[in-house]
N, C-alpha and C. Protein backbone atom coordinates (compact mmCIF):
# COMPACT_ATOMS: atom_id res chain seq x y z
N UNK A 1 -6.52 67.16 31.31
CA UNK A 1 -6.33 68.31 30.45
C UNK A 1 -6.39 69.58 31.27
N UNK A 2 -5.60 70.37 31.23
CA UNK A 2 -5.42 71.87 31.91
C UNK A 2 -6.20 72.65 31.27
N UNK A 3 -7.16 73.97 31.49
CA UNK A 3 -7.77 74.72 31.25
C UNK A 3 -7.08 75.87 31.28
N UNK A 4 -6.88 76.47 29.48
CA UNK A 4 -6.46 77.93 29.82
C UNK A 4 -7.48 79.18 29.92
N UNK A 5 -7.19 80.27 30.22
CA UNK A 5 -8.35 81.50 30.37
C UNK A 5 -8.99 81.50 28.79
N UNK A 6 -8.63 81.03 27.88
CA UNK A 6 -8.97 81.37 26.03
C UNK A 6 -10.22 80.04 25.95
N UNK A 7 -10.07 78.84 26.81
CA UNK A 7 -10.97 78.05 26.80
C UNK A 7 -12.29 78.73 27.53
N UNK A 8 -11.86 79.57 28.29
CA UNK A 8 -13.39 79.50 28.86
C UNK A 8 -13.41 78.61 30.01
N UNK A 9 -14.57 77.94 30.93
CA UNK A 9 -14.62 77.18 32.26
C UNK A 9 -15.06 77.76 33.15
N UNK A 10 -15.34 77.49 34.30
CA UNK A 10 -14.95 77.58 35.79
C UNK A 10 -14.18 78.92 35.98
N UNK A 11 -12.85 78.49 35.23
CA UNK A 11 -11.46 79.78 35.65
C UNK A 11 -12.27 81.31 34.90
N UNK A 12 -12.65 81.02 33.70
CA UNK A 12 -13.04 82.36 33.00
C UNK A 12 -14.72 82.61 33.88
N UNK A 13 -15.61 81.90 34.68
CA UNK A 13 -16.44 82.22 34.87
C UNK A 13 -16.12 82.99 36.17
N UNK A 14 -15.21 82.56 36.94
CA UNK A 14 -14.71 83.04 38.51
C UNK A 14 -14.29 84.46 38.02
N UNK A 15 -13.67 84.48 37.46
CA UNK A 15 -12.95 85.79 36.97
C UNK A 15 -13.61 86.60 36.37
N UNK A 16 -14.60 86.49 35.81
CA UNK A 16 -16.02 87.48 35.44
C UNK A 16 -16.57 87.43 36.75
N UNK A 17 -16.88 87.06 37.28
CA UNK A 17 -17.45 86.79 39.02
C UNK A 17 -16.53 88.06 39.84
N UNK A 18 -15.20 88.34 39.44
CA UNK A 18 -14.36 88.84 40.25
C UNK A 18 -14.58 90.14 40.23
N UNK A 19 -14.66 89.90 38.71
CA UNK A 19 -14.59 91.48 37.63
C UNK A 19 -16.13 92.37 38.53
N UNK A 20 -17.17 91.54 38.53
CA UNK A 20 -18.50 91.92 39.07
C UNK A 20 -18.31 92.52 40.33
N UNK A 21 -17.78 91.35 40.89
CA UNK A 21 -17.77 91.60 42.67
C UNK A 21 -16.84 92.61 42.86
N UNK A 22 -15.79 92.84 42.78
CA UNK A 22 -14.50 93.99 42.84
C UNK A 22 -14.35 95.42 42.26
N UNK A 23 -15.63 95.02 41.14
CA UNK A 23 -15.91 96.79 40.53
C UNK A 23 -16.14 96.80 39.38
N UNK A 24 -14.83 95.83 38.74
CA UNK A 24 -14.82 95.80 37.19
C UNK A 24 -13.55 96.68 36.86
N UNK A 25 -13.13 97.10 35.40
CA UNK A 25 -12.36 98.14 34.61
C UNK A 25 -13.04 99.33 34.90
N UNK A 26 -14.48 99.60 35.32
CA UNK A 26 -14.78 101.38 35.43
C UNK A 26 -14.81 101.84 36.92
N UNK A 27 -14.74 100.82 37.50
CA UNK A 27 -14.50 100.73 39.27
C UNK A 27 -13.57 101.92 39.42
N UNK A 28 -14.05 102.75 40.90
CA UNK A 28 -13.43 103.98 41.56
C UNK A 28 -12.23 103.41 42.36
N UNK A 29 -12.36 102.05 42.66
CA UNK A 29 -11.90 101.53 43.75
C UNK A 29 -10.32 101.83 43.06
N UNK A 30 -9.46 102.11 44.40
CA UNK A 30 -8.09 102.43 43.87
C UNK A 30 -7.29 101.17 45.01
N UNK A 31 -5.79 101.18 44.61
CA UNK A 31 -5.38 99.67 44.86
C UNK A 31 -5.39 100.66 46.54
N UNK A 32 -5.03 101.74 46.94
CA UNK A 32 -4.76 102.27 48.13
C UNK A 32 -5.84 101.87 49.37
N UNK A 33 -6.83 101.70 48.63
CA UNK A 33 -8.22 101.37 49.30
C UNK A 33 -8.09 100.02 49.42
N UNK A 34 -7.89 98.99 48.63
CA UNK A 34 -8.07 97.80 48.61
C UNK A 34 -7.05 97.01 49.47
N UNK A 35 -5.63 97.47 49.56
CA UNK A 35 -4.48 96.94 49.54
C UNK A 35 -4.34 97.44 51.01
N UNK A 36 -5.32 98.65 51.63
CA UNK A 36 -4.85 99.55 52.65
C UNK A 36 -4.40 98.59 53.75
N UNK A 37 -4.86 97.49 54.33
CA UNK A 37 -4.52 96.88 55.69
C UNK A 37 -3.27 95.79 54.86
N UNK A 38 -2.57 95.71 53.73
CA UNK A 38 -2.06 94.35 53.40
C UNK A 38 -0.36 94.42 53.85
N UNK A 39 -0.36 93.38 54.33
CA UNK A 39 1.35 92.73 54.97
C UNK A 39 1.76 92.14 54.10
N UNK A 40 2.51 93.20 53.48
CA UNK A 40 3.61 92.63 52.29
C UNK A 40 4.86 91.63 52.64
N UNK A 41 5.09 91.61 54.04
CA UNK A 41 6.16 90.44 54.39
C UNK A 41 5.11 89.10 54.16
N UNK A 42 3.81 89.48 54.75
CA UNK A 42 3.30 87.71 54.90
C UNK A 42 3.18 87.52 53.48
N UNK A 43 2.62 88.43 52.65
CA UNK A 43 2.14 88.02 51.05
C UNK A 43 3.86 87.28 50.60
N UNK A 44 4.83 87.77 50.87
CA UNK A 44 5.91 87.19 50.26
C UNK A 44 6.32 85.68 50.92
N UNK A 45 6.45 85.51 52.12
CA UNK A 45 6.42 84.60 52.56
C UNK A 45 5.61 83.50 52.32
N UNK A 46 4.33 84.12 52.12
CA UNK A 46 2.85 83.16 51.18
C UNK A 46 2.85 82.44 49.78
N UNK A 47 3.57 83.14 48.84
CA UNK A 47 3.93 83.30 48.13
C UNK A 47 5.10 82.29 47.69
N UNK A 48 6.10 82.16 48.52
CA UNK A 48 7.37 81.39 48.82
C UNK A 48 6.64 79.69 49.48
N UNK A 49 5.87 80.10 50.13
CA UNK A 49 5.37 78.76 50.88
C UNK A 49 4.56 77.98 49.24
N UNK A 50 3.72 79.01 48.84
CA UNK A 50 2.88 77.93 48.02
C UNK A 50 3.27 78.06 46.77
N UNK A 51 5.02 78.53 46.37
CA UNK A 51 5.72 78.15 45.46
C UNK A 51 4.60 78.28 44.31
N UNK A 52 4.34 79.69 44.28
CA UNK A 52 3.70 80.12 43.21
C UNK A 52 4.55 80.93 42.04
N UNK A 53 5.76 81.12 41.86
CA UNK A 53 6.64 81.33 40.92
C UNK A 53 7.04 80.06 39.83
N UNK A 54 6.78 79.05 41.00
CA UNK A 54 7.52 77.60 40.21
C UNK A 54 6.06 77.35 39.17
N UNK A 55 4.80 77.42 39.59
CA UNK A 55 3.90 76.99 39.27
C UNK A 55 3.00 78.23 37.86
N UNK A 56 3.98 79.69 37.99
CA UNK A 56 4.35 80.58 36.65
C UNK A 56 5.08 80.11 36.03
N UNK A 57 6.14 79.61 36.48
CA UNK A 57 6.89 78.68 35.64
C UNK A 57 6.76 77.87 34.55
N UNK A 58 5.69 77.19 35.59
CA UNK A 58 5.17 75.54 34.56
C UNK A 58 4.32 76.69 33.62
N UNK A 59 3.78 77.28 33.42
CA UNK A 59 2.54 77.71 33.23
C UNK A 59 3.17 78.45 31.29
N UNK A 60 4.25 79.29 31.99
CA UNK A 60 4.33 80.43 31.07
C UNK A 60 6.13 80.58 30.59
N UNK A 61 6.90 79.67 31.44
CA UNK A 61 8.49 79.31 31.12
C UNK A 61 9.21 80.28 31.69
N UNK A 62 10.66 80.48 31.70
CA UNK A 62 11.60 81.29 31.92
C UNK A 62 11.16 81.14 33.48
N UNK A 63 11.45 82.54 34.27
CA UNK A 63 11.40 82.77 35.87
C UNK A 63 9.84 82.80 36.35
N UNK A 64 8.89 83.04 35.07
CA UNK A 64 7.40 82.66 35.71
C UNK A 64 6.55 84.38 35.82
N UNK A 65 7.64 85.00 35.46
CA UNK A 65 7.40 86.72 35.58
C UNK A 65 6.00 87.50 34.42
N UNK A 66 6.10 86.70 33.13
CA UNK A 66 5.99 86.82 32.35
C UNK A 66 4.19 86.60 32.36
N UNK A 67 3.69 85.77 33.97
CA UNK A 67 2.12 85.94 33.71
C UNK A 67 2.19 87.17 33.76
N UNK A 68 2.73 87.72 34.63
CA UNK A 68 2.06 89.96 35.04
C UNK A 68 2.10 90.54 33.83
N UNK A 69 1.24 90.30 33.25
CA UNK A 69 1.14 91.61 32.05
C UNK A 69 0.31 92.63 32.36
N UNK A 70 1.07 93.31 32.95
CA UNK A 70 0.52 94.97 33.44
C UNK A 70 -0.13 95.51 32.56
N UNK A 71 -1.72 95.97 32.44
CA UNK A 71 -2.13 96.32 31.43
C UNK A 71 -2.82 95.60 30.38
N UNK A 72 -2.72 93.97 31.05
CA UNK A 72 -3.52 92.98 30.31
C UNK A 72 -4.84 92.85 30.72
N UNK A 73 -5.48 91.68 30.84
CA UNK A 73 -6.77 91.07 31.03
C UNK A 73 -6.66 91.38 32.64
N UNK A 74 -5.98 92.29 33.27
CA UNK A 74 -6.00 92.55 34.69
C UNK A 74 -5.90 94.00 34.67
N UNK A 75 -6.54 95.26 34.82
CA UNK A 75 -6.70 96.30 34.38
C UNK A 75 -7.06 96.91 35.92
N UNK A 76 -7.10 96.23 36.90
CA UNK A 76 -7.29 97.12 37.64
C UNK A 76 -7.10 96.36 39.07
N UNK A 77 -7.03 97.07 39.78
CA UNK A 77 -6.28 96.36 41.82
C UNK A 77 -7.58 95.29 42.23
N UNK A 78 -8.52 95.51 41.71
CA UNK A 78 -9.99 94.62 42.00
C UNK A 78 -9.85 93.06 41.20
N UNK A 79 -9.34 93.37 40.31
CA UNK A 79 -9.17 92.29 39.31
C UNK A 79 -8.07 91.30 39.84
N UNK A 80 -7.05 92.10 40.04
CA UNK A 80 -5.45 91.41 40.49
C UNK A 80 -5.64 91.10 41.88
N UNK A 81 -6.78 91.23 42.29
CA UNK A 81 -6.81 90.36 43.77
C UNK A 81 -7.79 89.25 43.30
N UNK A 82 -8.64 89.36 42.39
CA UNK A 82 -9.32 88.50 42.23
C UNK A 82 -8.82 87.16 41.67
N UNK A 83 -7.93 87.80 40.71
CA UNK A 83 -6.87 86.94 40.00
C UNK A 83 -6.49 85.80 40.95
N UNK A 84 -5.59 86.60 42.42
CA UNK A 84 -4.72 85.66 43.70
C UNK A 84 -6.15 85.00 44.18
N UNK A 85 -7.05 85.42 44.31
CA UNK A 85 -8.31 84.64 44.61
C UNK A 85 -8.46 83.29 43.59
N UNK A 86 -8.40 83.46 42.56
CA UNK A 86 -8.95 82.87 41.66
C UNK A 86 -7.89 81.53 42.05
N UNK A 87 -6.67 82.08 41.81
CA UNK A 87 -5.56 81.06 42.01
C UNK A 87 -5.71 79.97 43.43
N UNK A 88 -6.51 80.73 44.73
CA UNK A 88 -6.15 80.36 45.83
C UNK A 88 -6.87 79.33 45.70
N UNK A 89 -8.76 79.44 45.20
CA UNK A 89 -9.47 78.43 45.13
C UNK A 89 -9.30 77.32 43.83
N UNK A 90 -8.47 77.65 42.87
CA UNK A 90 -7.94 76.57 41.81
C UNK A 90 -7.17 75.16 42.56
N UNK A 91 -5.92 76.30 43.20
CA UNK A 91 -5.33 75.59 44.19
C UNK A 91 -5.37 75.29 45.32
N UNK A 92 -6.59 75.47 45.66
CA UNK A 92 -7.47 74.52 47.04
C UNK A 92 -6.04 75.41 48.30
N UNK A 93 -5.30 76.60 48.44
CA UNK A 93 -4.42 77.11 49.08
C UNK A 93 -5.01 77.39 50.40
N UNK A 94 -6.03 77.11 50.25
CA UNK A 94 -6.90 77.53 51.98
C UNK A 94 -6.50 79.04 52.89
N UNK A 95 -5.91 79.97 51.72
CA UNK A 95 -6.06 81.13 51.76
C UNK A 95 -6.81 81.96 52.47
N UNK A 96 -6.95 82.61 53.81
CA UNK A 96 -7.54 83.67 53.89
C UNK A 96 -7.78 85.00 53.46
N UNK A 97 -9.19 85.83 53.08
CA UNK A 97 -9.09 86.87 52.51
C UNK A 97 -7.92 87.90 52.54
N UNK A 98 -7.48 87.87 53.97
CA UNK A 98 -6.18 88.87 54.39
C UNK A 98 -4.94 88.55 53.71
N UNK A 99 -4.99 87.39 53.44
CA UNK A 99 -3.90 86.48 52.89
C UNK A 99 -3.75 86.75 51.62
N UNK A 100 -5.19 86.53 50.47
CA UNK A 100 -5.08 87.14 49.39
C UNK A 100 -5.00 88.41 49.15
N UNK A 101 -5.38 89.27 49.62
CA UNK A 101 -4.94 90.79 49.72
C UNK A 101 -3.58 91.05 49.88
N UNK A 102 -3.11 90.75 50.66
CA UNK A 102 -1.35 90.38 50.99
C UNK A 102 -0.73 90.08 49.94
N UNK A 103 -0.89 88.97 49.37
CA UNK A 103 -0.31 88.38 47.92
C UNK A 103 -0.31 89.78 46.91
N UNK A 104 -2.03 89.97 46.28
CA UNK A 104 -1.80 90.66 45.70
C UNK A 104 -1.58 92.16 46.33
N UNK A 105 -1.39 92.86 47.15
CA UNK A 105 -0.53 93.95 47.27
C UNK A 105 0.81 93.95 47.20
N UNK A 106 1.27 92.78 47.23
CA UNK A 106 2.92 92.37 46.69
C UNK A 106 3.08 92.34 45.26
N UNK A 107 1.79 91.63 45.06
CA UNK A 107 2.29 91.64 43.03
C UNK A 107 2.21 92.84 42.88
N UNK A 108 1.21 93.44 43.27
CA UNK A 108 0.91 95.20 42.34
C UNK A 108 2.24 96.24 43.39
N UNK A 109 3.23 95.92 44.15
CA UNK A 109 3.86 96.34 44.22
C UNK A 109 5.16 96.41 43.50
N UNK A 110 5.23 94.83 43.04
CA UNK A 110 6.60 94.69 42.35
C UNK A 110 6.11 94.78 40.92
N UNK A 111 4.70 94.37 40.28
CA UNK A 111 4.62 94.35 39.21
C UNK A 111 3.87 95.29 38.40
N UNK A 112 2.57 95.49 38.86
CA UNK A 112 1.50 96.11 38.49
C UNK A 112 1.36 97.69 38.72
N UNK A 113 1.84 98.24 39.96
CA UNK A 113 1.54 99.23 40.54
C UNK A 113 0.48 100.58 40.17
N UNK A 114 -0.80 99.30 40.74
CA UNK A 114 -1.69 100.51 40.25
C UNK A 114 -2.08 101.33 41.70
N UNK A 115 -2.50 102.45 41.42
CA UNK A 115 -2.56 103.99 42.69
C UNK A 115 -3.53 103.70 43.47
């Protein structure tokens, strides 16, 4: 059985974990600070390797676009890395921190773009 974020788990406890560790919604932290060292070629290439569009896909239908809800349960650049975090250790991606930063400074570039 798959676990969605509405069940609760592991996934909803990491992600309160994230929310803590990263700042939260009242956090100063801005994505410029967070995102400052990130390589948007490797995040795309990362991205492409661990065929994480196909796996929005399965998840949510159509092109897979449709998880980024800008303005959803992800409210801020602390969160949306925590999010690619969250994903990296779901999917055992053996991700380095630089790596997840990378990712998400690509999403919040094409999707999110928070300042």
């Amino acid at each position: 059985m798959t676990m969605t974020w509405r069940q609760g788990g592991a996934g909803a406890v990491l992600l309160s974990m994230a929310a803590v560790l990263m700042g939260g919604p009242a956090s100063a932290q801005t994505a410029a600070a967070i995102f400052k060292d990130a390589d948007l070629a490797l995040g795309e290439r990362l991205m492409k390797e661990h065929a994480c569009s196909a796996c929005h896909q399965r998840k949510v239908g159509g092109d897979g676009s449709a998880i980024y809800r800008p303005g959803g349960r992800i409210a801020t650049p602390g969160l949306l890395r925590g999010m690619v975090e969250l994903c990296n250790t779901e999917m055992n991606l053996g991700l380095f921190p630089e790596e997840v930063s990378s990712i998400a400074a690509l999403l919040n570039r094409d999707h999110y773009r928070y300042k």
